[in-house]
N, C-alpha and C. Protein backbone atom coordinates (compact mmCIF):
# COMPACT_ATOMS: atom_id res chain seq x y z
N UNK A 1 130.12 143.51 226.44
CA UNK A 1 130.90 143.43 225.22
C UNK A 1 132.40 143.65 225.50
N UNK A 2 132.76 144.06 226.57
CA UNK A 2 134.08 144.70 226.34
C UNK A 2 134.77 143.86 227.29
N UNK A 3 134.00 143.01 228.05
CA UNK A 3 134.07 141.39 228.88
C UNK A 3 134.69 140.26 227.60
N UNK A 4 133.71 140.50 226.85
CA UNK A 4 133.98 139.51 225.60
C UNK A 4 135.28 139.75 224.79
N UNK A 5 135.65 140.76 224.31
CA UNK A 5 136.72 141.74 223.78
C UNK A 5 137.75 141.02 224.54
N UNK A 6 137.70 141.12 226.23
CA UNK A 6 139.01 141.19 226.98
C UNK A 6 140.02 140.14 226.75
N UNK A 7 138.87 138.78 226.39
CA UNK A 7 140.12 137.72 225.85
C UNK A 7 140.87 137.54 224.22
N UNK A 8 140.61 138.96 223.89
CA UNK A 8 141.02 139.13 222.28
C UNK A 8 142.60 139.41 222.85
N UNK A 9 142.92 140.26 223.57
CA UNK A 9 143.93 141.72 224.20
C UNK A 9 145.00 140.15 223.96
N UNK A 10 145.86 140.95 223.39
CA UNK A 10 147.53 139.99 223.09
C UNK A 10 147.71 139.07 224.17
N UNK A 11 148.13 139.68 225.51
CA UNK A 11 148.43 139.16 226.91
C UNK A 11 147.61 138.19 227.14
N UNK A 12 145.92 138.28 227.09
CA UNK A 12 145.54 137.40 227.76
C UNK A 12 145.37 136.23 226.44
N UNK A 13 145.35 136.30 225.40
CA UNK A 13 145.33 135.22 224.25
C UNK A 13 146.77 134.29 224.81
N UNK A 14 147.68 135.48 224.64
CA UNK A 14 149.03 134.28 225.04
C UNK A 14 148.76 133.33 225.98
N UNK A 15 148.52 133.96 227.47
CA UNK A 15 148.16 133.16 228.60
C UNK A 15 146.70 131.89 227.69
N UNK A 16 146.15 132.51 227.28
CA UNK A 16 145.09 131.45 226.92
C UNK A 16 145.72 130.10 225.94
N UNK A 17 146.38 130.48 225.09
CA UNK A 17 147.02 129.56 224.38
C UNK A 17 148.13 128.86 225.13
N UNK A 18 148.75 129.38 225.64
CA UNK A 18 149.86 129.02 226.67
C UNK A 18 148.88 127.65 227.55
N UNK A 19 147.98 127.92 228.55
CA UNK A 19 147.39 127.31 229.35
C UNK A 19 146.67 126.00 228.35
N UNK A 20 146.15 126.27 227.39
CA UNK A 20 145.60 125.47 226.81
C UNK A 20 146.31 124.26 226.06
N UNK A 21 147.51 124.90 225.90
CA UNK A 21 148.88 123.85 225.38
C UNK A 21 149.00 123.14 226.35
N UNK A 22 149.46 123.52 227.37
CA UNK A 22 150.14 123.14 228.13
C UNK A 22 149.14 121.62 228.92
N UNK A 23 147.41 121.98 229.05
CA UNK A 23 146.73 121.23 229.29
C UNK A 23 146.89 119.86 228.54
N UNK A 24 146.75 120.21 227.27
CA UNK A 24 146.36 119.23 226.06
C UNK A 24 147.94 118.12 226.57
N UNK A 25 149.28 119.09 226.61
CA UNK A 25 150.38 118.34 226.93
C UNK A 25 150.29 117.46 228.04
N UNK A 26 149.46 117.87 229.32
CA UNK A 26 149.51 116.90 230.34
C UNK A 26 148.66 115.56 230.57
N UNK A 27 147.76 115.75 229.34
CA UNK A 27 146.65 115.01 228.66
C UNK A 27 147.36 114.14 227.75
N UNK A 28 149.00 114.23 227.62
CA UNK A 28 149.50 113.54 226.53
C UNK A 28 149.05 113.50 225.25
N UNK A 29 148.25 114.84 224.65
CA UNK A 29 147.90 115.14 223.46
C UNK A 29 148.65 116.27 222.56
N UNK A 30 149.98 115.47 222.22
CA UNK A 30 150.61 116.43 221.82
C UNK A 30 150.71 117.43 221.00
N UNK A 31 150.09 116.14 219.49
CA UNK A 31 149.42 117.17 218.54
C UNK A 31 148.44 118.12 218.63
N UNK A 32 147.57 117.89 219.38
CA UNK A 32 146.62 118.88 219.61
C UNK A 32 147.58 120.46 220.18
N UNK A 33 148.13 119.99 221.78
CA UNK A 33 149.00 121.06 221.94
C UNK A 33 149.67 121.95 221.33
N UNK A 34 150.40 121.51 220.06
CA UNK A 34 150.88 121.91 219.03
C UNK A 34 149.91 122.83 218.36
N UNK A 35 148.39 122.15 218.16
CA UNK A 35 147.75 122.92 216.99
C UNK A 35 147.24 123.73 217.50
N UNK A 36 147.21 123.72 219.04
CA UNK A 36 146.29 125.13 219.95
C UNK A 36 148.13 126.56 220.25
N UNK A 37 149.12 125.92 220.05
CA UNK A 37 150.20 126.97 220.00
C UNK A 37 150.42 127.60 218.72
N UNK A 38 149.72 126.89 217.62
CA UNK A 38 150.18 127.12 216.32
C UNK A 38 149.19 128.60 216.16
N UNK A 39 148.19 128.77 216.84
CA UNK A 39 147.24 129.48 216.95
C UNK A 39 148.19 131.28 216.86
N UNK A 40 148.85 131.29 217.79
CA UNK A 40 149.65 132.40 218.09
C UNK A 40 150.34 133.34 216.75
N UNK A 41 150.38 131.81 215.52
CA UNK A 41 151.02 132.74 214.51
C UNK A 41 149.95 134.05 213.59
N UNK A 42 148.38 133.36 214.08
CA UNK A 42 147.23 134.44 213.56
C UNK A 42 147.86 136.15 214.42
N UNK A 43 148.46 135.96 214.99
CA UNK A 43 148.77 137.42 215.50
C UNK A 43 149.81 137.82 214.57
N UNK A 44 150.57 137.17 214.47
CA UNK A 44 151.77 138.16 212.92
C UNK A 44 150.96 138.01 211.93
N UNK A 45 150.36 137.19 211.39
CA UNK A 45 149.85 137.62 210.55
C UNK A 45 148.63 138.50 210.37
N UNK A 46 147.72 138.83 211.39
CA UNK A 46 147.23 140.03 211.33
C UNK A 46 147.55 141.44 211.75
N UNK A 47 149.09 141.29 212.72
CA UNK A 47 149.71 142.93 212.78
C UNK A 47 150.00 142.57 210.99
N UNK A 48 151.12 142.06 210.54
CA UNK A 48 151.75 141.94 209.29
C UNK A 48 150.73 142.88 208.23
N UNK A 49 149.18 141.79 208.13
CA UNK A 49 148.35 143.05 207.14
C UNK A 49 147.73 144.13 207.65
N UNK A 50 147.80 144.38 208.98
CA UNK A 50 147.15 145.80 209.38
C UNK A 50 148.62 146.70 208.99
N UNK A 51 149.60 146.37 209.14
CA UNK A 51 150.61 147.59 208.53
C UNK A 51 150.71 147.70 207.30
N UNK A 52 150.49 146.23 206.26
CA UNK A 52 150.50 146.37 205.09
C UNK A 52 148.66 147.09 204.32
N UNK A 53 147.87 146.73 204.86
CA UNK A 53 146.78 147.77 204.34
C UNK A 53 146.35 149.29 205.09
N UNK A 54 146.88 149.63 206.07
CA UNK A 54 147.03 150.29 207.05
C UNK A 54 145.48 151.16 206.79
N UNK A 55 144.90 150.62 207.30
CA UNK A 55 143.20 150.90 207.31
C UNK A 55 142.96 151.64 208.71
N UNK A 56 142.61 153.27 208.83
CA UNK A 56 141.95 153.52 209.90
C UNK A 56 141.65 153.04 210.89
N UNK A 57 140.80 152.98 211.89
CA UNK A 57 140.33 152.56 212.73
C UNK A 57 138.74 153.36 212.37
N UNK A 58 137.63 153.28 212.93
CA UNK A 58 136.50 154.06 213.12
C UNK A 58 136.91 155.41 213.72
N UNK A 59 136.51 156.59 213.84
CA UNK A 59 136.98 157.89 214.91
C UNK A 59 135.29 158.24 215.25
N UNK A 60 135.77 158.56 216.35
CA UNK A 60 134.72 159.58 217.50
C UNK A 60 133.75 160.34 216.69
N UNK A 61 134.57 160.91 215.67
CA UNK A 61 133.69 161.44 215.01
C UNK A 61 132.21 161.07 213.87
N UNK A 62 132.24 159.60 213.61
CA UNK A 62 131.77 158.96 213.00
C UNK A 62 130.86 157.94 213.08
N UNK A 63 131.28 157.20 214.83
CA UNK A 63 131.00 155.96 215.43
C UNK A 63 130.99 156.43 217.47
N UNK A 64 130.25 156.15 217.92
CA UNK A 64 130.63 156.11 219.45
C UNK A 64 131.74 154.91 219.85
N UNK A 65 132.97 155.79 220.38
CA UNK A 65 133.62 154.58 220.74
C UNK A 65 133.57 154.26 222.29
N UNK A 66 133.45 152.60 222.60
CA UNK A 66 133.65 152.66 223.50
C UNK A 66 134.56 151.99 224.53
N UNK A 67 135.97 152.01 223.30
CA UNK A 67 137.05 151.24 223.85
C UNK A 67 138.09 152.23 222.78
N UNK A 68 139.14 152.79 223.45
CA UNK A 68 140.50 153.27 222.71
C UNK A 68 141.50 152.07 222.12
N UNK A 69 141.68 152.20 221.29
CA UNK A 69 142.52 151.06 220.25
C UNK A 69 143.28 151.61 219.55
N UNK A 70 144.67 151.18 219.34
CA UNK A 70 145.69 151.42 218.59
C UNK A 70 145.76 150.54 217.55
N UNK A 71 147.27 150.90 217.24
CA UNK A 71 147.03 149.89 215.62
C UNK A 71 146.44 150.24 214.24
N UNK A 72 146.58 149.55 213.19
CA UNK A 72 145.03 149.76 212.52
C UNK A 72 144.12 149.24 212.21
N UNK A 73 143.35 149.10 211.18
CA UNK A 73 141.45 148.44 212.06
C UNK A 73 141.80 147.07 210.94
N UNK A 74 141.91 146.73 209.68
CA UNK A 74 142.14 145.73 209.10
C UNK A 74 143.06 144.98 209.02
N UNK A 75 142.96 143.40 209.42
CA UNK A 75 141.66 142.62 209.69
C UNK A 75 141.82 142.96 210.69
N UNK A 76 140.69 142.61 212.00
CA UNK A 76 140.77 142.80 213.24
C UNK A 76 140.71 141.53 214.38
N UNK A 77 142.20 141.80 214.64
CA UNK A 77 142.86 140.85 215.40
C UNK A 77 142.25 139.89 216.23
N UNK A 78 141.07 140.62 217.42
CA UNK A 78 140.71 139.83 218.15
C UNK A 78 139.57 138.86 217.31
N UNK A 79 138.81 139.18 216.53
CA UNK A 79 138.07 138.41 215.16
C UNK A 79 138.86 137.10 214.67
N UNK A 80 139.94 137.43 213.97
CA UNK A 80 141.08 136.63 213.95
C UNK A 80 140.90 135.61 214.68
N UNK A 81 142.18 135.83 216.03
CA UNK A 81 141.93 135.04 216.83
C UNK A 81 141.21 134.27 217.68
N UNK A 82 140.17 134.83 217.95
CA UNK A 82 139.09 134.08 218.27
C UNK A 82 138.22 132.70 216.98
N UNK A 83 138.56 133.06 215.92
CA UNK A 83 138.05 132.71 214.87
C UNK A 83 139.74 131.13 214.74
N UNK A 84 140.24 131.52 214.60
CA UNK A 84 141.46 130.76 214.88
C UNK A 84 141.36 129.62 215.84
N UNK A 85 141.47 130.39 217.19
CA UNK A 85 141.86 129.56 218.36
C UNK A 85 140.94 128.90 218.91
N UNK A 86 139.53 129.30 218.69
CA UNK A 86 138.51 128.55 219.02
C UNK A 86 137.64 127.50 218.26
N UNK A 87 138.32 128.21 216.59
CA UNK A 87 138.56 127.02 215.42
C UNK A 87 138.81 125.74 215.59
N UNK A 88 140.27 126.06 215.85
CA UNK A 88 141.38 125.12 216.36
C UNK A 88 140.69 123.86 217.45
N UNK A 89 140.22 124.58 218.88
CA UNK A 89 139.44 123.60 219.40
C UNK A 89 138.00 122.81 219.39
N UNK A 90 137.80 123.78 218.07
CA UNK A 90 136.49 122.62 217.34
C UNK A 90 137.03 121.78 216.81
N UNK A 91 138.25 121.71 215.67
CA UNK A 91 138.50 120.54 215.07
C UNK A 91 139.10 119.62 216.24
N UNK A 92 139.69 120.16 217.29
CA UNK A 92 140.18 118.72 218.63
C UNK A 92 139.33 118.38 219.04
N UNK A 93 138.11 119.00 219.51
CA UNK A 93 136.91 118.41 220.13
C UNK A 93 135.93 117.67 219.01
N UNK A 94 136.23 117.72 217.71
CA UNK A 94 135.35 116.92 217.06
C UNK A 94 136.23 115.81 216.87
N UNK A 95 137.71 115.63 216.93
CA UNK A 95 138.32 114.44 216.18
C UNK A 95 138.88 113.56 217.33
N UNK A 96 138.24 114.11 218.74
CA UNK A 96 138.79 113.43 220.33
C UNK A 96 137.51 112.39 220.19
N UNK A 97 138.02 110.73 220.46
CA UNK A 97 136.82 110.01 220.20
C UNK A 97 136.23 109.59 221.81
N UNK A 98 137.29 110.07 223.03
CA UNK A 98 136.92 110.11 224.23
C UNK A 98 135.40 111.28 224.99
N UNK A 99 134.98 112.30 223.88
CA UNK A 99 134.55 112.57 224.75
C UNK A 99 132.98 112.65 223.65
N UNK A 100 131.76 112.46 224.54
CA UNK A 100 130.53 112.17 224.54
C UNK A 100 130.13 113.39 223.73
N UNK A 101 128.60 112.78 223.05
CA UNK A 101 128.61 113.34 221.89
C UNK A 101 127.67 114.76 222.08
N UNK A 102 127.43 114.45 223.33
CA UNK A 102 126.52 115.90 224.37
C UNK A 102 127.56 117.01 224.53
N UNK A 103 128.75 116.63 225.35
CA UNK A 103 129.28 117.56 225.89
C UNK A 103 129.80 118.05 224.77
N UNK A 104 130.43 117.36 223.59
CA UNK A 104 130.99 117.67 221.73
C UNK A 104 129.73 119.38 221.94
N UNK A 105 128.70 118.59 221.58
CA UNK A 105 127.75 119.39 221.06
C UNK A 105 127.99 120.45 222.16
N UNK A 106 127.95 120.65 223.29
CA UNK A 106 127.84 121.70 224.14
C UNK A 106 128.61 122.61 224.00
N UNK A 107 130.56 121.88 223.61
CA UNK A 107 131.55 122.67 223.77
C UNK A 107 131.75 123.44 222.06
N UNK A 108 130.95 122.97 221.59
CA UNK A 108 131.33 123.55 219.79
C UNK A 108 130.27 124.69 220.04
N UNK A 109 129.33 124.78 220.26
CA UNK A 109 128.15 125.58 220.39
C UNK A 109 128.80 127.15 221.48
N UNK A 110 129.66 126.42 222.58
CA UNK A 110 130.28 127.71 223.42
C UNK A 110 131.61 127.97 222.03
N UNK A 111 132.34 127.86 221.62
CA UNK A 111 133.22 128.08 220.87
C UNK A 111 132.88 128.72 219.71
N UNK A 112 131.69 128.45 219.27
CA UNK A 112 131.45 129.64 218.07
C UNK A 112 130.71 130.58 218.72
N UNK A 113 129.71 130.26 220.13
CA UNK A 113 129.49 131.66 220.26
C UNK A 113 130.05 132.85 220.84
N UNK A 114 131.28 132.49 221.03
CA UNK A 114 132.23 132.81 221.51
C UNK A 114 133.00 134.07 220.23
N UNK A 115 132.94 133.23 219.15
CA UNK A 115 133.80 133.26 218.05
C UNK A 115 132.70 134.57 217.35
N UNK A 116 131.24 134.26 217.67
CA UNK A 116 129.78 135.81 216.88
C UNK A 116 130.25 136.92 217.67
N UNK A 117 130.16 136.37 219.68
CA UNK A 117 129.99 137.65 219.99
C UNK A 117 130.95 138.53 220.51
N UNK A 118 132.38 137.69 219.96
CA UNK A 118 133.92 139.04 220.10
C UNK A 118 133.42 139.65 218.56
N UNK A 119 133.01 138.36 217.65
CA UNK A 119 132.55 139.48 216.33
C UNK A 119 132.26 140.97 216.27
N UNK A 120 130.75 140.60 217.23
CA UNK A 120 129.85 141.32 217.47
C UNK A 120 130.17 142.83 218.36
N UNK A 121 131.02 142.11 219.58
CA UNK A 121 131.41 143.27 220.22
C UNK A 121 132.81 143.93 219.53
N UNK A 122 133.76 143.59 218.72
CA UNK A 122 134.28 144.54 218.28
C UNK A 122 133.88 145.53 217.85
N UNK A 123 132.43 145.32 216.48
CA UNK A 123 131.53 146.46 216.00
C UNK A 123 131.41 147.26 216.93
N UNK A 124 130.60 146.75 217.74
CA UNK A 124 129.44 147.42 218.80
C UNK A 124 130.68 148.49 219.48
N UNK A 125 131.53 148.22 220.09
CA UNK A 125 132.71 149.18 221.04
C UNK A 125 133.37 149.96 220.18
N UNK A 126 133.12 149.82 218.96
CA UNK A 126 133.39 150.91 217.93
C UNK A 126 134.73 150.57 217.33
N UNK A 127 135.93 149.90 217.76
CA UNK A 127 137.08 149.46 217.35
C UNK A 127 137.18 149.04 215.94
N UNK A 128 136.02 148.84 215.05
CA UNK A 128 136.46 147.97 214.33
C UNK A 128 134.57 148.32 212.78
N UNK A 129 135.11 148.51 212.11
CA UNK A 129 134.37 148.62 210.94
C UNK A 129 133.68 147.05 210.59
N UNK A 130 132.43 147.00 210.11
CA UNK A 130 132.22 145.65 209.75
C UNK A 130 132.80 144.45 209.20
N UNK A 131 133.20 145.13 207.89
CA UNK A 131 134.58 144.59 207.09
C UNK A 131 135.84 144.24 207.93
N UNK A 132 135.81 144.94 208.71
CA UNK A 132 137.13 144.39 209.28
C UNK A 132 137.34 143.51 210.35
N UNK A 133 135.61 143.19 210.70
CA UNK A 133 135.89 142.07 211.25
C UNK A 133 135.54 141.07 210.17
N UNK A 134 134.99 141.44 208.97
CA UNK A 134 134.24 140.03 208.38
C UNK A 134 135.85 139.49 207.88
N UNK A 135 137.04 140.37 207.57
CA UNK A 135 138.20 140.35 206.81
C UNK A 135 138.63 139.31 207.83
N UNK A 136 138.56 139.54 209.11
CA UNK A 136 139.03 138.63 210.32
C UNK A 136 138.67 137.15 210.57
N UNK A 137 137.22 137.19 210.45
CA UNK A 137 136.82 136.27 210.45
C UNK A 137 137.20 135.26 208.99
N UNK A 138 136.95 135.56 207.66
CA UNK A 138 137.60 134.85 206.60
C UNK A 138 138.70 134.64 206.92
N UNK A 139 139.93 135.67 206.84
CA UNK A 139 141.22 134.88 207.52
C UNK A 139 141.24 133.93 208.50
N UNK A 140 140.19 133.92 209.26
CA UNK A 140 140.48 132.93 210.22
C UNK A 140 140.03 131.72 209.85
N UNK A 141 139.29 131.70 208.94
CA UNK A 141 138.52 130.54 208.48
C UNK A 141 139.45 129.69 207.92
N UNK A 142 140.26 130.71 206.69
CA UNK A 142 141.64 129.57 205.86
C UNK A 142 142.50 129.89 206.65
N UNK A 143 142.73 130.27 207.82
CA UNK A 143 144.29 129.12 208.46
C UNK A 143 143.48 128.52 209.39
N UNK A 144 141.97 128.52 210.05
CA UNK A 144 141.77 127.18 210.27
C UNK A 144 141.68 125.93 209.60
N UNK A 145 141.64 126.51 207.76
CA UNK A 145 141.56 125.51 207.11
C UNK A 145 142.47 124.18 206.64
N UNK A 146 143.80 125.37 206.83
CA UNK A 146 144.84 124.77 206.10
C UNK A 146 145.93 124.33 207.53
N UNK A 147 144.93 125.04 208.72
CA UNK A 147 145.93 124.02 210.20
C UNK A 147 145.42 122.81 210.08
N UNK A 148 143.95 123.04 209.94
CA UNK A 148 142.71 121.69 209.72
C UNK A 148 143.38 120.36 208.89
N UNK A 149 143.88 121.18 207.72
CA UNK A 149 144.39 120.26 206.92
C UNK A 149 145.76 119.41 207.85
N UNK A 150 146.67 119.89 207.90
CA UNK A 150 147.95 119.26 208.59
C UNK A 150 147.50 118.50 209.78
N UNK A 151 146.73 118.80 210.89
CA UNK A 151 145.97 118.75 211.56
C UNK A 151 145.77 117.20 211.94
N UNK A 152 144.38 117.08 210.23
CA UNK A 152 143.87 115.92 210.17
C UNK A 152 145.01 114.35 209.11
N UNK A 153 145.62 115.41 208.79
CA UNK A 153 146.40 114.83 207.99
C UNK A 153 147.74 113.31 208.44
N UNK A 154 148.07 114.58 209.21
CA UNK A 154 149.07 113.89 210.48
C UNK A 154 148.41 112.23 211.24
N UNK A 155 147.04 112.59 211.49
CA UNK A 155 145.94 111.05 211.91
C UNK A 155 146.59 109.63 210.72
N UNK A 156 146.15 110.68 209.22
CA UNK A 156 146.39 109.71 208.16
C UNK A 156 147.65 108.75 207.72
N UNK A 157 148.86 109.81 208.28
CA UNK A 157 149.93 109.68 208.22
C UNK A 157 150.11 108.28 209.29
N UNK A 158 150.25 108.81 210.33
CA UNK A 158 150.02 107.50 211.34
C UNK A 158 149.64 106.14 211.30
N UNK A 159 148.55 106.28 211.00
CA UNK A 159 147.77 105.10 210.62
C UNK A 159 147.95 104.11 209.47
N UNK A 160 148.46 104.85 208.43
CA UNK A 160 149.45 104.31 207.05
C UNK A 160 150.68 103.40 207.89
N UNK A 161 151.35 104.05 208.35
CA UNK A 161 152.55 103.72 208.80
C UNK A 161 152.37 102.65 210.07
N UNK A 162 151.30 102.66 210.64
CA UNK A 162 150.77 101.41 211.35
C UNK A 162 150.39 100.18 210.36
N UNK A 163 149.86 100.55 209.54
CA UNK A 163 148.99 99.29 208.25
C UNK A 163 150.53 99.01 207.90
């Protein structure tokens, strides 16, 4: 669990989004690049409401912890982002018409389970109250919704302007 956790931690998300831009860019997929950097803004906006609801964390006294965490617990960030960024590359991997409809299925299937079991292990390592990941996960759902939207939108745009 705390394997799973490790790609929540600020540093390595950046590097992850960073690398993943940067791929999509050498792939000449720009928009995509764009929508896997756009990912980064789920981090202000979940410090932004952990200072504005400033929700505990779980304590020792209540929960076994088995990871020290700062901050405070609502929504919870790595939930968030994972919920976000791995969002993000479901809607590229479903709207890429290059790649086969096996490996689609293979890579959406690693991306949400990806997306249960940082869920899962936030609970479990004690960091994080249920709610505050489910708070994470909903947030992540509407700005995947509304990247989703611009996203798919941008296709429409194009294609008008081709006709």
């Amino acid at each position: 669990m705390i394997w799973i956790s490790w790609f929540g931690r600020t540093s390595v998300s950046i590097v992850m989004v960073g690398l993943t831009s940067l791929f999509f860019l050498i792939l000449s997929y720009k928009k995509e690049a764009v929508l896997i950097l756009s990912t980064l803004l789920s981090g202000v906006l979940g410090l932004g409401l952990k200072i504005l609801i400033n929700r505990p964390r779980p304590s020792k006294d209540l929960v076994v912890l088995l990871e020290e965490t700062k901050y405070q617990s609502f929504p919870s960030g790595h939930v968030l982002f994972y919920t976000v960024f791995f969002g993000a590359l479901i809607l590229i991997i479903l709207r890429l018409k290059k790649i086969k409809y096996k490996v689609k299925l293979f890579l959406i299937i690693i991306c949400l389970s990806i997306i249960f079991f940082g869920a899962v292990s936030r609970v479990y390592l004690g960091a994080h109250w249920f709610t505050d990941v489910l708070g994470g996960f909903i947030l992540g759902i509407l700005c995947v919704l509304i990247m989703g939207y611009f996203y798919v939108k941008s296709d429409t745009n194009v294609s008008e302007n081709i006709n």
